[in-house]
Protein backbone atom coordinates (compact mmCIF):
# COMPACT_ATOMS: atom_id res chain seq x y z
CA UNK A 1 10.37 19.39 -42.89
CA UNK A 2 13.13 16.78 -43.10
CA UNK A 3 15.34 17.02 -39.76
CA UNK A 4 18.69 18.21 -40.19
CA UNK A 5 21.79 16.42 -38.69
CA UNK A 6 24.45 18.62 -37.06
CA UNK A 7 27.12 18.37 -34.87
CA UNK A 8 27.93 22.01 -34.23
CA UNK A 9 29.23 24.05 -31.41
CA UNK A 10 26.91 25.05 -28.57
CA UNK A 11 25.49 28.44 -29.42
CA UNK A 12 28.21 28.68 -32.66
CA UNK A 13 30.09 31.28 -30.49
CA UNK A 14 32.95 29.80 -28.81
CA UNK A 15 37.10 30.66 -28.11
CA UNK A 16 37.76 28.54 -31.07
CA UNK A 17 34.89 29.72 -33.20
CA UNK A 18 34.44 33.41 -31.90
CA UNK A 19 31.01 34.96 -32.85
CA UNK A 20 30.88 36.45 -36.12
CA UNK A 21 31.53 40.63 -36.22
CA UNK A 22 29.44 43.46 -36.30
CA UNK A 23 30.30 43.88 -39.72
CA UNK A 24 28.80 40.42 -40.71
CA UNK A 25 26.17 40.55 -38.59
CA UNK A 26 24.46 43.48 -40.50
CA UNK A 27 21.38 42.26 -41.79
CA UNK A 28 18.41 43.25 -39.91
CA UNK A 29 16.74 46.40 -41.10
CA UNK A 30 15.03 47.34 -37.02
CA UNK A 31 12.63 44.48 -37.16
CA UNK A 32 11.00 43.71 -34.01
CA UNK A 33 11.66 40.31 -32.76
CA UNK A 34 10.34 38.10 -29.77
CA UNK A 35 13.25 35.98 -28.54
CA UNK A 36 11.49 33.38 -26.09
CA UNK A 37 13.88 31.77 -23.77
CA UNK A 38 13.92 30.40 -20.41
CA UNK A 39 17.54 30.24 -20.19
CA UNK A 40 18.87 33.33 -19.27
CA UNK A 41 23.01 32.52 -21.10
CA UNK A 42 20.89 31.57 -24.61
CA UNK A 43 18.59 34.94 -23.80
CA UNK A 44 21.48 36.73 -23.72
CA UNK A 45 23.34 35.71 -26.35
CA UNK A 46 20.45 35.55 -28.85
CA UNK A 47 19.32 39.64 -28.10
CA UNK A 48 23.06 40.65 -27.98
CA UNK A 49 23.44 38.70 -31.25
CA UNK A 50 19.95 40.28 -32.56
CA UNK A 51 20.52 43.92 -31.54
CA UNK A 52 24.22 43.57 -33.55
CA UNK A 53 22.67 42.24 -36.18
CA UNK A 54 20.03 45.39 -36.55
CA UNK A 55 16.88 43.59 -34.85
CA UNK A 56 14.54 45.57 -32.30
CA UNK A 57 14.36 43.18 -29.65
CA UNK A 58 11.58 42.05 -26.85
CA UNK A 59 12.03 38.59 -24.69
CA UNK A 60 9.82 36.60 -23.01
CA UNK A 61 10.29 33.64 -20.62
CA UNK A 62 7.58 31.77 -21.20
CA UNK A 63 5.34 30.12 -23.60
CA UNK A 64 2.27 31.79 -21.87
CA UNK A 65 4.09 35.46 -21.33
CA UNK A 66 4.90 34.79 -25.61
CA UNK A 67 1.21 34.35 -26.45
CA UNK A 68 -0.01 37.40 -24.45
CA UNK A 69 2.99 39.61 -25.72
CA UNK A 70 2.18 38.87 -29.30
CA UNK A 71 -1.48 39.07 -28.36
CA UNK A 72 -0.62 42.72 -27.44
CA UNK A 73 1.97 43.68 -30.01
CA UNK A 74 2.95 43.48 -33.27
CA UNK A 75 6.39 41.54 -33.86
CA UNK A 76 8.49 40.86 -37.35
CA UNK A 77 9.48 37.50 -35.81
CA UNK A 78 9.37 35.29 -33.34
CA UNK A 79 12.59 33.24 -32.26
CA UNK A 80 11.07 30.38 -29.69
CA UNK A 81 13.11 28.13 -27.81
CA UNK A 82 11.41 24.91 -27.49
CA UNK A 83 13.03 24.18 -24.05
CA UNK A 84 10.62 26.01 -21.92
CA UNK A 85 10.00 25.96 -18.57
CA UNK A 86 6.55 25.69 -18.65
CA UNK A 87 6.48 24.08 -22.21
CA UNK A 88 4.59 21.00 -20.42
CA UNK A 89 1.68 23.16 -19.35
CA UNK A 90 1.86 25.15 -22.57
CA UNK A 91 1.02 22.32 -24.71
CA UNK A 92 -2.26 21.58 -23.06
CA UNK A 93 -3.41 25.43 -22.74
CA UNK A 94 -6.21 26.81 -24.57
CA UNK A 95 -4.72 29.47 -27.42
CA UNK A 96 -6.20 33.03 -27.69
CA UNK A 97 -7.45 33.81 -30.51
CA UNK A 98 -3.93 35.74 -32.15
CA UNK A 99 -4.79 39.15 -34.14
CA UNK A 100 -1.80 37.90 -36.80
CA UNK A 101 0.60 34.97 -36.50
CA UNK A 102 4.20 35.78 -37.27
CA UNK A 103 6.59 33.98 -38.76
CA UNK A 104 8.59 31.61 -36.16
CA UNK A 105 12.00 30.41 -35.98
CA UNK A 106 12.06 27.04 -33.58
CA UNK A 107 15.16 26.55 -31.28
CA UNK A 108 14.97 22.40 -30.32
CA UNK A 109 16.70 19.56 -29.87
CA UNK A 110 16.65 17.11 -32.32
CA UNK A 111 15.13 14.53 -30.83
CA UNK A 112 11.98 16.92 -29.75
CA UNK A 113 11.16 18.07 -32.99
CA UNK A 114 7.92 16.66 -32.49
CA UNK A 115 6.72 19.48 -30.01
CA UNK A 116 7.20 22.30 -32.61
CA UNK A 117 4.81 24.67 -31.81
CA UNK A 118 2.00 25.31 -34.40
CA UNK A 119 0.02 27.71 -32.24
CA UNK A 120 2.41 30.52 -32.77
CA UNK A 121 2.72 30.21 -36.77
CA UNK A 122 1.37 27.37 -38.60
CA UNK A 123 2.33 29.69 -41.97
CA UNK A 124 5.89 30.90 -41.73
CA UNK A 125 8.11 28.28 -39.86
CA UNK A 126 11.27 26.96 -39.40
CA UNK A 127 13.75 25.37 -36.89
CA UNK A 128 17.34 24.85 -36.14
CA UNK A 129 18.75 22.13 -33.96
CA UNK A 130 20.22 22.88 -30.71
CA UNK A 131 23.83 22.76 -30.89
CA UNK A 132 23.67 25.66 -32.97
CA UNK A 133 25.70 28.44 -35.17
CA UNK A 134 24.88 31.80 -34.73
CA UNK A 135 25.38 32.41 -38.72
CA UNK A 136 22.74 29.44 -39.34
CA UNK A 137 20.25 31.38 -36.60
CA UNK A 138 20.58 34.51 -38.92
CA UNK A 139 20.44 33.28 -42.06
CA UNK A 140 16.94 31.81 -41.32
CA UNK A 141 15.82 34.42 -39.65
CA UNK A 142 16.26 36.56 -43.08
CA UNK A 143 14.73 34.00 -44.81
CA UNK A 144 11.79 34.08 -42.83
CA UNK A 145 11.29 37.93 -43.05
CA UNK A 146 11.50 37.82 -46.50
CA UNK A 147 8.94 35.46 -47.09
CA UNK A 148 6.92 36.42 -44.59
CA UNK A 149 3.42 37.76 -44.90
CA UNK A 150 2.51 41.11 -43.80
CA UNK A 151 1.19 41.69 -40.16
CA UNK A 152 -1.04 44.58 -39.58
CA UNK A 153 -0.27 47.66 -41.90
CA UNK A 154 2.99 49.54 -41.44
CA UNK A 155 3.15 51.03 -44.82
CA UNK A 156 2.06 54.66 -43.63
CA UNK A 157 3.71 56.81 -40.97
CA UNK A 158 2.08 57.06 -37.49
CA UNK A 159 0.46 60.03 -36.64
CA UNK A 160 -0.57 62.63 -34.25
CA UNK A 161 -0.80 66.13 -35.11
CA UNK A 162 2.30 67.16 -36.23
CA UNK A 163 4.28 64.46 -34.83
CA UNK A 164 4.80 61.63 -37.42
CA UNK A 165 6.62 58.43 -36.97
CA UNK A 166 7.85 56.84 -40.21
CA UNK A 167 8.84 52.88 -39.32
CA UNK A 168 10.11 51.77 -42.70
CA UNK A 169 13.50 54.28 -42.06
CA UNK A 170 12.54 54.66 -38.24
CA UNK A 171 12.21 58.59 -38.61
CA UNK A 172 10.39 61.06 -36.20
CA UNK A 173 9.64 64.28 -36.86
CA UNK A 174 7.90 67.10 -35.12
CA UNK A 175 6.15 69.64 -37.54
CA UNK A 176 9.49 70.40 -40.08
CA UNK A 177 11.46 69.16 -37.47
CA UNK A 178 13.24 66.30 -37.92
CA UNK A 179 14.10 64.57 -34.24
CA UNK A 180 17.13 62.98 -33.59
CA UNK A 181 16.17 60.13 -31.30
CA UNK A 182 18.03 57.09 -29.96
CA UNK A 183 16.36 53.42 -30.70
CA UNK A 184 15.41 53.73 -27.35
CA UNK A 185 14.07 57.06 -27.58
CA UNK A 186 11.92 55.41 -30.76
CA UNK A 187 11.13 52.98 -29.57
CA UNK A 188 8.89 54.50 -26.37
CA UNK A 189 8.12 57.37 -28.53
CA UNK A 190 6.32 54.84 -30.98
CA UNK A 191 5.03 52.71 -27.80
CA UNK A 192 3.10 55.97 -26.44
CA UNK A 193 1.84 56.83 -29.79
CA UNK A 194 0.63 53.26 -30.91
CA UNK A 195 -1.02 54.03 -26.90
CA UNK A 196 -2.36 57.79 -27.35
CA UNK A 197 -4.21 59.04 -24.63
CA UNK A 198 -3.72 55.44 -22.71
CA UNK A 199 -1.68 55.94 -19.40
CA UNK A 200 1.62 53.51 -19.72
CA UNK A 201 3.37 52.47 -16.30
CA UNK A 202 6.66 52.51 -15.89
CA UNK A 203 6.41 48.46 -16.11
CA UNK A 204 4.54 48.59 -19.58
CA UNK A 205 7.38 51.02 -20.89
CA UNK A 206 10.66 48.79 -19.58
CA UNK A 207 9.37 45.86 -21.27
CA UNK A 208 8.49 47.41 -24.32
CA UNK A 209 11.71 49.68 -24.70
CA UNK A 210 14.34 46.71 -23.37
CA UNK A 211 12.48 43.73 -23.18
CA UNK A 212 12.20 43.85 -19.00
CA UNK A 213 12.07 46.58 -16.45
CA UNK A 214 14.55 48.62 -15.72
CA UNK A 215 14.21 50.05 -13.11
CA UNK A 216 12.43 53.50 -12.09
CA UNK A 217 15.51 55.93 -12.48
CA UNK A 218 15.98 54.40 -15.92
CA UNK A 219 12.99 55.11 -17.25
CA UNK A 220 12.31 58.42 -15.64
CA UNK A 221 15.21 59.40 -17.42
CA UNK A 222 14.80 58.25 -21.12
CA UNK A 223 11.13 59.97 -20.57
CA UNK A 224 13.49 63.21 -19.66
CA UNK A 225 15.43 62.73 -22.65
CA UNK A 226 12.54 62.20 -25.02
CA UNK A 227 10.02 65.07 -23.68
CA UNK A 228 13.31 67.73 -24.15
CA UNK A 229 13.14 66.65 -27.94
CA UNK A 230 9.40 66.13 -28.83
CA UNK A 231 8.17 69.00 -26.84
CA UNK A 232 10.83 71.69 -27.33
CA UNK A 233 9.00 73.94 -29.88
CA UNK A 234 5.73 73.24 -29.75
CA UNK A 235 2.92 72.14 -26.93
CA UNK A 236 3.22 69.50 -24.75
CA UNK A 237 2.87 65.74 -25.62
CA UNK A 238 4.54 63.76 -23.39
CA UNK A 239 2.86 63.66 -20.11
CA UNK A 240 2.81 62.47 -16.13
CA UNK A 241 0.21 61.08 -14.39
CA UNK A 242 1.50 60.50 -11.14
CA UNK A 243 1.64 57.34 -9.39
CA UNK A 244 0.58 55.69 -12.79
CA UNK A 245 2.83 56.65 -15.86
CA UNK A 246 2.95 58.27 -18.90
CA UNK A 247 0.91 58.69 -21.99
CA UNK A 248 0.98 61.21 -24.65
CA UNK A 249 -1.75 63.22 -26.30
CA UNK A 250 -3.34 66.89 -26.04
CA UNK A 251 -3.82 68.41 -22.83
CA UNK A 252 -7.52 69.90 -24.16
CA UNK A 253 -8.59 65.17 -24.33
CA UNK A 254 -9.29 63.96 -21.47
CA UNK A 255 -6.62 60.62 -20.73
């Protein structure tokens, strides 16, 4: 890749150059996305940026917490911020062997292009220099779902019993029922599925749904929320094992 010269705003987003609307932003279709960054302003503007735009979004704060979290999960994209905290130690570490390798948008200064990590996706990969514009962030980012390769298969719905998950329009339904969930709501519902019969803690479930823990309250409520819909007409799912979590399955299966 040739490097790029720029001479851009920090970020793209500032009084003079305000950050694009929600309108324009519009182009994810509720694809998952890592956003690795050790610097919590950049963390937070990328996943505000991301979630506006239509992306599901997960952070880590490492290069090591990165590699385990797409060890464990399946994600569209990766968005990796090559100014890491531990990006000293993570260039020396033995990799794990990676189930799939997503595609990877690079966040780095240009005079480090040279540490551009090819661990994460020696396939699919591009960068933008640091100044950047939030437009120029997005527009790559759709250019590298596009061309990406397919991860593990997502072309049929997830299943169990009569509760089906359908990711390409993010639909549940229970039996005939269609249920009328929040991204959050989908997003643990799918987690505990994917997970059936696996108790979840209330750690696991934070950093899936929101990308960090919320809290206890938090989640015991968007469990609340979720059980009233998925279990109103028919047998229990959704259930408590106390002191541990949550996990989901038939009462009659041992967890």
């Amino acid at each position: 890749m040739s490097p790029r010269q720029t001479a851009l705003p920090a970020h793209g987003a500032t009084r003079d150059n305000p950050a694009p609307s929600r309108a324009a932003l519009a182009r994810g279709a509720g694809q998952h996305v890592l956003i690795v960054a050790g610097e919590p302003d950049l963390a937070e503007l990328l996943s505000t940026t991301l979630e506006l735009a239509g992306y599901r979004i997960s952070m880590s704060g490492t290069g090591a917490e990165a590699l385990a979290r797409v060890t464990e999960h399946h994600f569209d994209l990766v968005v990796f911020d090559t100014a890491l905290p531990d990006m000293a130690h993570f260039g020396r570490e033995r990799r794990p062997t990676l189930p799939y390798r997503p595609p990877v948008l690079l966040l780095t200064e240009y005079d480090s292009l040279h540490r551009l990590v090819p661990e994460l996706g020696p396939g699919e990969r591009d960068y933008v220099t640091k100044p950047f514009r939030v437009a120029e962030v997005l527009t790559r980012i759709q250019v590298l779902l596009r061309g990406a390769r397919p991860g593990p298969p997502r072309g049929n719905p997830l299943q169990y019993g009569d509760l089906v998950l359908d990711d390409t329009v993010c639909r549940a339904t229970r039996g005939t029922r269609a249920l009328d969930l929040t991204p959050a709501e989908y997003r643990l519902l799918r987690h505990l599925l994917v997970n059936a019969h696996r108790v979840l803690s209330k750690e696991q479930i934070g950093r899936y749904v929101w990308g960090d823990h919320r809290g206890d309250n938090a989640i015991e409520q968007l469990v609340s929320r979720l059980r009233r819909k998925v279990d109103r007409d028919g047998p229990a799912l959704i259930r408590t094992r106390r002191g541990f979590g949550y996990w989901l399955g038939r009462a009659d299966i041992d967890s």
